[in-house]
Protein backbone atom coordinates (compact mmCIF):
# COMPACT_ATOMS: atom_id res chain seq x y z
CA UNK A 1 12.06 -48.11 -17.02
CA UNK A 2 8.22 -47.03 -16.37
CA UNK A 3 9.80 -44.43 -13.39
CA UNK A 4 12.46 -43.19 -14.97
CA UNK A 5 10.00 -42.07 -17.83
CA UNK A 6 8.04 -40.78 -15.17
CA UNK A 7 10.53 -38.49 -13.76
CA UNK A 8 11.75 -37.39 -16.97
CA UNK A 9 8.22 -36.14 -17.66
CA UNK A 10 7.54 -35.01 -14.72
CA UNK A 11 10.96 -32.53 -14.78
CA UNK A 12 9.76 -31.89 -18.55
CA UNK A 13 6.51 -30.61 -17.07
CA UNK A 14 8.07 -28.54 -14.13
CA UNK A 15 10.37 -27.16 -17.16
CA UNK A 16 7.31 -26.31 -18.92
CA UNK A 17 5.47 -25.11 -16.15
CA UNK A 18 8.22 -22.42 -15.12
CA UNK A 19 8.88 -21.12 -18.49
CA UNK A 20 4.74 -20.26 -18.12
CA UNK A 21 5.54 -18.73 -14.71
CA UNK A 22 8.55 -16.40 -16.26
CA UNK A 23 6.33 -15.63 -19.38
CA UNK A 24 3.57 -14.76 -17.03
CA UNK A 25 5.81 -12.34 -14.95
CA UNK A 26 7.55 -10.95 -17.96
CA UNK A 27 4.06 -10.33 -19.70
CA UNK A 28 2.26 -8.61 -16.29
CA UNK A 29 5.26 -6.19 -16.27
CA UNK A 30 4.86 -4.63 -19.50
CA UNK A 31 1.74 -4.04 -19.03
CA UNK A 32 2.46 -1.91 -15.49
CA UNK A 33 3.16 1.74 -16.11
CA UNK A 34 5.42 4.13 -13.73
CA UNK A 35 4.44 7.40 -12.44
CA UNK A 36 7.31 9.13 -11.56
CA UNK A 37 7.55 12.00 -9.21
CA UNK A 38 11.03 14.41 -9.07
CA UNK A 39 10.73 17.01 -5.96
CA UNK A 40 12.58 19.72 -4.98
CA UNK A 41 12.65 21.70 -2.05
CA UNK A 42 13.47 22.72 1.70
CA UNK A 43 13.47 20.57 4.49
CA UNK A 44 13.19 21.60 8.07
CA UNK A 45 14.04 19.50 11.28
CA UNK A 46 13.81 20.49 14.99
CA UNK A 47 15.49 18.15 17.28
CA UNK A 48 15.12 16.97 20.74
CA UNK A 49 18.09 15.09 22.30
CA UNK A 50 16.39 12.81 24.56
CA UNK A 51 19.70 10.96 26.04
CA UNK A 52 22.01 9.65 24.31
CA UNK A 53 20.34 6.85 22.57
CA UNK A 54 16.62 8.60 21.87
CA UNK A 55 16.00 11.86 19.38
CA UNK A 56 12.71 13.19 18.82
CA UNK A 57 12.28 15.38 15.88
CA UNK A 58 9.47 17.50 13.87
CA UNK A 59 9.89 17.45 10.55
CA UNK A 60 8.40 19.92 7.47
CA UNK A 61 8.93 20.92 4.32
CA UNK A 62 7.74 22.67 0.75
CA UNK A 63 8.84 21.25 -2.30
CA UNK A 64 8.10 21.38 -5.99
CA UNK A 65 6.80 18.54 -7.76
CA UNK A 66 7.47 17.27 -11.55
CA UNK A 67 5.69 14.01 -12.75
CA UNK A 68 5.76 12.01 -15.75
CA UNK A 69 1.85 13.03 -16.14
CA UNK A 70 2.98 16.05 -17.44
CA UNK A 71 1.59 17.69 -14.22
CA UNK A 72 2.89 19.87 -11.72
CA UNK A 73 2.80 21.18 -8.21
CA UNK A 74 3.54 22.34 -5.16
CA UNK A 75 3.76 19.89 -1.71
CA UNK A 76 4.53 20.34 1.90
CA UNK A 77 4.77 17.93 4.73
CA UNK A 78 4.61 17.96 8.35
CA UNK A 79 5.23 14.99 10.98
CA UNK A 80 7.32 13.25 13.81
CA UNK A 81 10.77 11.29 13.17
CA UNK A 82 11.55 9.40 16.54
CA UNK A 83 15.24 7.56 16.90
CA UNK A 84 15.34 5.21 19.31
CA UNK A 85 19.29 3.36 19.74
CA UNK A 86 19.91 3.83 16.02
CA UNK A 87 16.45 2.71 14.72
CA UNK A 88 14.38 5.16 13.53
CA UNK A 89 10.26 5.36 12.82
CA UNK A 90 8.24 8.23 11.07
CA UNK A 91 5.07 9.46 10.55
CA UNK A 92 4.85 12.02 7.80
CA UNK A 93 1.30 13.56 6.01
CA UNK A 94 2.31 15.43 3.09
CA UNK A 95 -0.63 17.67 0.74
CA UNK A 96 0.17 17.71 -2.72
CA UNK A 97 -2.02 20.62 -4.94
CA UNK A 98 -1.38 20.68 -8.85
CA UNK A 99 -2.07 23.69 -11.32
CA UNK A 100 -5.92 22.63 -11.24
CA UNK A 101 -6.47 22.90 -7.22
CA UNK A 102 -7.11 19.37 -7.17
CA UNK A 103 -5.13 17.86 -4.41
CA UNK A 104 -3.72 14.78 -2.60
CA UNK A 105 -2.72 13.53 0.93
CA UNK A 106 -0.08 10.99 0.86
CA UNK A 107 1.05 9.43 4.04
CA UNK A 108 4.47 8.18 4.81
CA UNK A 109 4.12 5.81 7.92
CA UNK A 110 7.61 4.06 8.46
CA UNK A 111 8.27 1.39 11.33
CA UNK A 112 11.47 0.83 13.05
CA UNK A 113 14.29 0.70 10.42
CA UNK A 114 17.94 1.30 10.58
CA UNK A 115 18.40 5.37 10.57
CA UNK A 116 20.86 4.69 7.67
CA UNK A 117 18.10 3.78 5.32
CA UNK A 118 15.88 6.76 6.64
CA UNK A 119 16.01 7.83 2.97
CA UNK A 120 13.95 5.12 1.49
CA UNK A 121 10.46 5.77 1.84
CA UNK A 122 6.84 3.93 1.15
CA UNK A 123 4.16 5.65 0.90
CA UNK A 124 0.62 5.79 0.45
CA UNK A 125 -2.93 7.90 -1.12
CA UNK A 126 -4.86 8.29 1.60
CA UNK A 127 -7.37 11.30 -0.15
CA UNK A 128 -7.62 12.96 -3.12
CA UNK A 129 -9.64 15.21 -5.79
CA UNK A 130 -9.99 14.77 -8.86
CA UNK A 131 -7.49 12.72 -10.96
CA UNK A 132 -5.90 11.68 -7.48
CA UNK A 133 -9.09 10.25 -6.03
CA UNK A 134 -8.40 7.39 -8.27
CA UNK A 135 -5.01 6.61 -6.60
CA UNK A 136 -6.30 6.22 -2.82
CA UNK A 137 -4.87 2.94 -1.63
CA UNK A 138 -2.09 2.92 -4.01
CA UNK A 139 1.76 2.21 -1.98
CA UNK A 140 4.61 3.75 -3.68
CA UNK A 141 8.04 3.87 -2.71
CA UNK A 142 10.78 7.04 -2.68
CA UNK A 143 14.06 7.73 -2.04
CA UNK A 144 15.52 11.03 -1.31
CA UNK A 145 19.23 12.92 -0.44
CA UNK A 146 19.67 16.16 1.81
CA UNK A 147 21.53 19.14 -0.11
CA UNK A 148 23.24 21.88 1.87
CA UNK A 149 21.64 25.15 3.12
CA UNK A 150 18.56 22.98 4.01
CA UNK A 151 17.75 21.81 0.75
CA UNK A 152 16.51 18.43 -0.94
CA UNK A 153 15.80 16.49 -3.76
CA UNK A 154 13.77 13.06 -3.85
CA UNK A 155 12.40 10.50 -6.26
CA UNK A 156 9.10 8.66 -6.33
CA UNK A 157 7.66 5.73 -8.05
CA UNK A 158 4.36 4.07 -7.99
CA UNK A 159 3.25 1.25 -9.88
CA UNK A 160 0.06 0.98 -11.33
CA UNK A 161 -1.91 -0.49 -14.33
CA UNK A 162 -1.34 1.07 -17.83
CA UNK A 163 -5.21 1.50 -18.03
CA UNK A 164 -5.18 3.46 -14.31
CA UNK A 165 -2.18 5.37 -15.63
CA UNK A 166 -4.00 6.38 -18.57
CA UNK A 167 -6.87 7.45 -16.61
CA UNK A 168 -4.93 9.46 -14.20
CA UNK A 169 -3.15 11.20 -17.24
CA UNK A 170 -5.51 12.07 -19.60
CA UNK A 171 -8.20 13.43 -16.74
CA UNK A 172 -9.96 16.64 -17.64
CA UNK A 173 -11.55 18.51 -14.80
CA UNK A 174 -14.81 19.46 -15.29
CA UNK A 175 -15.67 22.89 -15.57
């Protein structure tokens, strides 16, 4: 009798002890804020055929960017996109330079991954000014579709703390 008491407590505690796991999880997320990034622009690739299983390509672009900060600004990128039998691997440096002149570097550094899912992205602050200084270190994660003539459009998303989202927001640059 004393062990099956025991393992009904025991599942009672493992019940109890999950629900403060979920409640944990569900408490951390609302208190995690979303900058959001919406980009337009023109994308350029030059391709070497290297075989047929191997492409090497340089890759640059200028874009417009809209965030949920209520800031705005222009980006381009430059870097390497290399396609080895169907896998591909990037390395992208893109400068980012809102109405203020303050400015970031983010880096998109992609290993081997199917070229089919080229379009989703992580990415990382690797140097800013300003408001953006406070973001080095931060990974985000994009997604993006080509357009005809050229063109693109691409979504970002970085999570971050509703106190460093605040922060980043309501910065003032000094005068």
């Amino acid at each position: 009798m004393n062990d099956e008491i025991n393992i009904i407590l025991k599942g009672k505690n493992m019940i109890t002890l999950l629900k403060i796991i979920i409640a944990f999880f569900m408490v951390s997320r609302v208190f995690s804020a979303e900058l959001l990034y919406d980009v337009y622009g023109i994308q350029k690739f030059t391709t070497f055929e290297l075989g047929e299983n191997r492409k090497f390509l340089t890759y640059n672009n200028e874009s417009i960017v809209l965030s949920n900060l209520g800031v705005n600004g222009v980006n381009e990128c430059r870097g390497v996109i290399e396609v080895i039998n169907g896998k591909s691997s990037s390395n992208l440096m893109c400068r980012y330079v809102e109405e203020n002149g303050d400015y970031n570097f983010t880096q998109f550094y992609n290993q081997r991954g199917d070229i089919e899912e080229y379009g989703v992205q992580k990415f990382q602050f690797v140097y800013g000014t300003g408001r953006w200084e406070k973001l080095v270190g931060l990974w985000c994660k994009g997604a993006g579709s080509a357009l005809p003539e050229g063109k693109y459009m691409w979504k970002g998303k970085c999570e971050l703390p509703d106190d460093l989202f605040k922060e980043v927001k309501d910065y003032k640059k000094p005068e």
